[in-house]
Structures are given as C-alpha cells and as structure tokens.
Protein backbone atom coordinates (compact mmCIF):
# COMPACT_ATOMS: atom_id res chain seq x y z
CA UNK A 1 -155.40 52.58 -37.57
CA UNK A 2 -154.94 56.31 -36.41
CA UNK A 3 -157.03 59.06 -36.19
CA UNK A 4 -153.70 61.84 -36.79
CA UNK A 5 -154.28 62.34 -40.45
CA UNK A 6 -158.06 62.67 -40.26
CA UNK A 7 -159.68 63.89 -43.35
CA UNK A 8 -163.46 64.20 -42.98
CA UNK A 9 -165.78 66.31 -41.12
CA UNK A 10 -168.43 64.33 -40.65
CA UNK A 11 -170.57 60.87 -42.21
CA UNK A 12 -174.10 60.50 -43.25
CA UNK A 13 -175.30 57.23 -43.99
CA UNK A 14 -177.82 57.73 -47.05
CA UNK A 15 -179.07 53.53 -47.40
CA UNK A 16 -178.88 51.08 -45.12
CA UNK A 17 -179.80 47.66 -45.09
CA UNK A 18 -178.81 44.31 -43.26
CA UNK A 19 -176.38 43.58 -46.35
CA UNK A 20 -174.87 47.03 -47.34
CA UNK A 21 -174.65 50.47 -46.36
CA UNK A 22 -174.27 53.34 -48.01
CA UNK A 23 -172.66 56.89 -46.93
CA UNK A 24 -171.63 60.24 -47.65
CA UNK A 25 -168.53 61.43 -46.14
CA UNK A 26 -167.65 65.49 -46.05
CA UNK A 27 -164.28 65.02 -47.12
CA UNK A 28 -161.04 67.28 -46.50
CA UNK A 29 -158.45 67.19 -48.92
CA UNK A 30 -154.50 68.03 -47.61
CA UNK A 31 -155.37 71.60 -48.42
CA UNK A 32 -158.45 71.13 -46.46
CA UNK A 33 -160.85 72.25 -49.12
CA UNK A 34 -163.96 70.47 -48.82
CA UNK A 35 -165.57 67.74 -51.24
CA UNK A 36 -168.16 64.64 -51.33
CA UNK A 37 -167.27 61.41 -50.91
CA UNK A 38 -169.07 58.59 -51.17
CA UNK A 39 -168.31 54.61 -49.67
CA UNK A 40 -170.39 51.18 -48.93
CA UNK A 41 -169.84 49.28 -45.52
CA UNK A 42 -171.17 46.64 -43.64
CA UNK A 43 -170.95 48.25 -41.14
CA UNK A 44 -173.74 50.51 -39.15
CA UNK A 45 -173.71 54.04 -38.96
CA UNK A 46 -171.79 53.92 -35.69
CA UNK A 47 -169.44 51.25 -36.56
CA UNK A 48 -167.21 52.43 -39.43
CA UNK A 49 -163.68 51.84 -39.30
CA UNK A 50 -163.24 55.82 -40.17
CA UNK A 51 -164.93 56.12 -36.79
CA UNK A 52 -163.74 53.56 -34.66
CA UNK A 53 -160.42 53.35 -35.96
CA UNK A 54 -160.69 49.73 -35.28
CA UNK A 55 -160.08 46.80 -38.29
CA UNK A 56 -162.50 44.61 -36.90
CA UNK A 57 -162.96 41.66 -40.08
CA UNK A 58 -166.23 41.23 -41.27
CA UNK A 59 -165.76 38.31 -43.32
CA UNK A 60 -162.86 35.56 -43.77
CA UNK A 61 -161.65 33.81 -47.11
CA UNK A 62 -160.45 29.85 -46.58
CA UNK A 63 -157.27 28.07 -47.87
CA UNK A 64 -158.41 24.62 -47.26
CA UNK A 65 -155.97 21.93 -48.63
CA UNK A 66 -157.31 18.59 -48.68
CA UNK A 67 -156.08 16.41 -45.71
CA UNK A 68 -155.53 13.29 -47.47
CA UNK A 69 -154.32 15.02 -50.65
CA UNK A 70 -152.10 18.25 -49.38
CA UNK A 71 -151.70 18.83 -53.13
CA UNK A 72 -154.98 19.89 -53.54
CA UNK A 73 -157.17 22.90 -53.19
CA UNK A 74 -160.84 23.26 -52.52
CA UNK A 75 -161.70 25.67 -54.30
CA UNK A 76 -165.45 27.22 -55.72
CA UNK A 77 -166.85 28.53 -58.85
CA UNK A 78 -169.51 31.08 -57.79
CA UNK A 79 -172.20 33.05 -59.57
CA UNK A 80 -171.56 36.96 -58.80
CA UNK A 81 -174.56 39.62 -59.38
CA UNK A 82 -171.99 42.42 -60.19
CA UNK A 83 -170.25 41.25 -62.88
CA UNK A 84 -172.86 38.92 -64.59
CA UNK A 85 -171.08 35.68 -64.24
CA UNK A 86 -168.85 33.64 -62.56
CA UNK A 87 -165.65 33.60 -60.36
CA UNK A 88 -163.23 31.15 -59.24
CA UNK A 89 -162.77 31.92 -55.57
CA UNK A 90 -162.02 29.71 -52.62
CA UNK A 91 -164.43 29.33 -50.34
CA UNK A 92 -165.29 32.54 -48.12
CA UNK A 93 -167.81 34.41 -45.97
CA UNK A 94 -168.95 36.64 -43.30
CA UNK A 95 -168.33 36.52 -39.48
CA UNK A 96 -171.34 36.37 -37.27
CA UNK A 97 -171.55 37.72 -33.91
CA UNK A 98 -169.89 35.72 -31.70
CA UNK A 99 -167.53 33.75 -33.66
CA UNK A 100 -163.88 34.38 -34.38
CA UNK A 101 -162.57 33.89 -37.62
CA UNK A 102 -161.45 30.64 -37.31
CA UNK A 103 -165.07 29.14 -36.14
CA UNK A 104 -166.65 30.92 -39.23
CA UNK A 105 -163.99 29.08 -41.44
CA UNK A 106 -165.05 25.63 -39.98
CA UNK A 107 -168.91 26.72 -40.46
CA UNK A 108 -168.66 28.29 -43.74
CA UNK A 109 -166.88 25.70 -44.97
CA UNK A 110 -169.34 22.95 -43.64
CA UNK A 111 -172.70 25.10 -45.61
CA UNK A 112 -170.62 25.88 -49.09
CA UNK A 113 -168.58 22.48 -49.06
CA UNK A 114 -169.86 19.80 -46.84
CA UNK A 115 -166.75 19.48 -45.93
CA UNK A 116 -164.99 19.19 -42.17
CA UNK A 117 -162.21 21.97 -41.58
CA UNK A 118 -159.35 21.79 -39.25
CA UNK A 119 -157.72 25.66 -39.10
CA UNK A 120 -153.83 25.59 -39.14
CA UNK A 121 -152.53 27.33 -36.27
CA UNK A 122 -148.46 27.26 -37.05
CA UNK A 123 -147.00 29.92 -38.80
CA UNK A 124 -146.57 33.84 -38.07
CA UNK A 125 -149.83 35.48 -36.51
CA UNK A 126 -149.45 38.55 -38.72
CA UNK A 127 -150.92 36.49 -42.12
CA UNK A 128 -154.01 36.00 -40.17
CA UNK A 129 -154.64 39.22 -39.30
CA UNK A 130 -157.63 41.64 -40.98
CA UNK A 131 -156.51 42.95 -44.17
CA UNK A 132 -158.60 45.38 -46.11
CA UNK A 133 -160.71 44.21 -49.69
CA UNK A 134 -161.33 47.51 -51.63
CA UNK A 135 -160.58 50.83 -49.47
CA UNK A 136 -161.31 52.82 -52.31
CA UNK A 137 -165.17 52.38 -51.94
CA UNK A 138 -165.37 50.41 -48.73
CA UNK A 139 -163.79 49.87 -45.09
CA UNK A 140 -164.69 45.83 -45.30
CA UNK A 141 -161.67 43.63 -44.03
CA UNK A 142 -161.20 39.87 -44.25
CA UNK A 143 -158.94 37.69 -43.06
CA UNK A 144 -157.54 34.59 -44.51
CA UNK A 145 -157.67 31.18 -42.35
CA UNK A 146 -155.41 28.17 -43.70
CA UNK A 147 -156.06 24.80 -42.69
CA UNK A 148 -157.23 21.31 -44.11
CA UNK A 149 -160.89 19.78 -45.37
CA UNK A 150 -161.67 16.41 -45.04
CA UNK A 151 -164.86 14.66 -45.63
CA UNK A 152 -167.19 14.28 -48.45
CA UNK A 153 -169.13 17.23 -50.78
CA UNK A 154 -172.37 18.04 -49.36
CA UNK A 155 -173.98 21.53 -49.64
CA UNK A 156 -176.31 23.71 -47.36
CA UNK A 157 -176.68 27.08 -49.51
CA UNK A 158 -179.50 29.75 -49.39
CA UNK A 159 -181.49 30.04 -52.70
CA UNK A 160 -179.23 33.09 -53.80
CA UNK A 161 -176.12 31.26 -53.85
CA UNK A 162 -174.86 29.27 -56.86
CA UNK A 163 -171.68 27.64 -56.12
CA UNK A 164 -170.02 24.53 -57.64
CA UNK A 165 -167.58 22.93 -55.31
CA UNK A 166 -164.29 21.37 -56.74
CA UNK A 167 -160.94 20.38 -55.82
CA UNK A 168 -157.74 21.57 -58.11
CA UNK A 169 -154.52 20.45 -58.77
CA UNK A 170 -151.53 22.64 -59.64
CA UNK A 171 -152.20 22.28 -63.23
CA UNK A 172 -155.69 23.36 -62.86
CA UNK A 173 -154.90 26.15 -60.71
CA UNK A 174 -152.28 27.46 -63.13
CA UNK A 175 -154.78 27.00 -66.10
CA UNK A 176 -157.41 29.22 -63.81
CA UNK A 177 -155.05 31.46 -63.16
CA UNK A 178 -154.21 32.10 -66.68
CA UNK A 179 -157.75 32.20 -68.08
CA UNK A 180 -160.60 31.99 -65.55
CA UNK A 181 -162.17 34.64 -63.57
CA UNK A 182 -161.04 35.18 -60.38
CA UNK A 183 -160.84 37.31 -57.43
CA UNK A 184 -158.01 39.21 -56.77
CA UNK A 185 -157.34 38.15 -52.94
CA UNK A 186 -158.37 34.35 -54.44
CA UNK A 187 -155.48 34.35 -56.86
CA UNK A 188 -152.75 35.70 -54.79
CA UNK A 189 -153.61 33.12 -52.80
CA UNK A 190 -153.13 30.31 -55.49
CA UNK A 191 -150.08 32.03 -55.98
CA UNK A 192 -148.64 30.77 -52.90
CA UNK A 193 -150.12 27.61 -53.35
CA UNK A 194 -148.82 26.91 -56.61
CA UNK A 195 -145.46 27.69 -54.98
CA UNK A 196 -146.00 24.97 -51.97
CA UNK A 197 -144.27 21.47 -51.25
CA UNK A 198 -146.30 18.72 -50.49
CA UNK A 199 -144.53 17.43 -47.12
CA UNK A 200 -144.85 21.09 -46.00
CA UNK A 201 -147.75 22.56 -47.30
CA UNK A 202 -147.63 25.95 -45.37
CA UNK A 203 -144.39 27.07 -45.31
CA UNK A 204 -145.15 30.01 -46.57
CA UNK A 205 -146.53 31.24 -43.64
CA UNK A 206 -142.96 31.28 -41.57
CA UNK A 207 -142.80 34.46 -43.56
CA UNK A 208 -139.37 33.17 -44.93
C-alpha cells in the first residue's frame, strides 16, 4: 500500500467495540474538496490500514479438500445476522494474536469442523497473500489457506454460531453454485475447485 495518493485529512472513530469499529473519515476528493466518509474495521483507532499502510489479514478463509477423498470439499452452511439466513461458505475465521494464518486454519478448522488440517505449502506464495473483502465500507483482508482435512465431524462452536458441516462433490458444488447462497470469495473459490483434477488437486496454484 502507499501513502502518495492520500485522500483524507484525518479519522475519527465514532463506535468501537471488540468486534467492529466504526469511523468517520474527512475525505478529499481529486479536486480536494472536502466530504464525509464513513467505514467499519476491525481494526483499533490506531491500526487502520489507511494509517499504517500495512495489509496485515485479520481473518483467513480455508480450502480444505478431504485427504482420503481429494474430490471433495468441506464446506459449511452458516446462519448470517445480516442477511437473515443462510450462506454456503467454506470454513473461515479470524487470526488471533500470535498465530499466522496457517495455524488459525488448522484451529479454526478443528472448532467449526472437528476436523484435522494439514496446510498445503506448494504452489506460488502470491495466492496466499492478504487480499481485501469489501474496501468500499471496510479495510478487513483475508487470506485463503489450501490444504487437506482428515478426521471425523466434531464441533466446538460458541452459542452464536450456527453452522452445519458437510462435504460436497462437484455436482453439489455446481448445484450450490447455481442456486444457493453464497459468499462471493466462497464461490470463486469453488470455481477453481470445480475446475481441479483429482491426482493434482492444486494445480491451480502454479498460477499456470
């Protein structure tokens, strides 16, 4: 990220709270005519990426393909508050302090799924690298970690979480992908996966 094009004067954070924060930004426009903007973070007040400059992920998404069955996906069906019902998603979640993205695949996956998660290392670095969710209205980044589960369904979720674990074929993917609810960085995703070959499951990630 650079700094060159800076467009703000200065940020006032109007809500915080250990999930979400809210600011104000006094925006510039090209002209440089001042106006009010308004974005969410994660982040605290001295933390935003339009501060730092730094795309530090707060939160990872999971490709796990199972390692006896490399045609299939875990994936989830999850309750969301915002839109009143539920996504298909694969499994996902937020980096605590401390951990790197791969360990908070391996424990994410273990509370959500039960399952054991071995991260795929081969491939270019670049797909693994912090892309951002929604920079219209926030500065969160993810990134995505690709590897294998193995084990059996078992789940470890907080009271506000409703998620049904499952595991999908091609078919099913395609008929999700036609008809179900999903998030966006979820299906492009599948998209890849529905693309994949068995004996080499990520291939895609030679960036060829």
């Amino acid at each position: 990220m650079s700094f060159e094009n800076k467009k703000y004067t200065d940020i006032q954070a109007l809500f915080e709270n250990r999930f979400l924060n809210f600011y104000h930004m006094d925006a510039l426009t090209d002209s440089g005519r001042p106006f009010d903007y308004y974005f969410v973070s994660r982040n605290r007040p001295e933390s935003i990426k339009a501060r730092t400059g730094v795309n530090k992920p707060e939160g990872i998404v999971i490709y796990p393909l199972l390692k006896d069955d490399p045609d299939k996906i875990v994936m989830i069906r999850q309750y969301r508050y915002p839109v009143g019902g539920y996504l298909y998603e694969l499994p996902a979640g937020l980096i605590d302090d401390g951990e790197d993205a791969d360990t908070a695949a391996v424990r994410e996956m273990k509370e959500e799924t039960g399952l054991l998660f071995e991260p795929y290392t081969g491939g270019e670095a670049f797909f693994r690298r912090p892309f951002f969710m929604g920079a219209g209205y926030t500065d969160e980044s993810a990134s995505a970690v690709f590897g294998y589960a193995s084990g059996s369904f078992e789940q470890h979720l907080e009271d506000t979480e409703t998620i049904q674990v499952f595991t999908a074929d091609k078919d099913k993917v395609r008929e999700i992908l036609e008809s179900g609810s999903v998030s966006l960085r979820c299906a492009y995703l599948l998209m890849n996966y529905l693309r994949s070959d068995r004996e080499e499951p990520f291939a895609f990630l030679n960036g060829r």
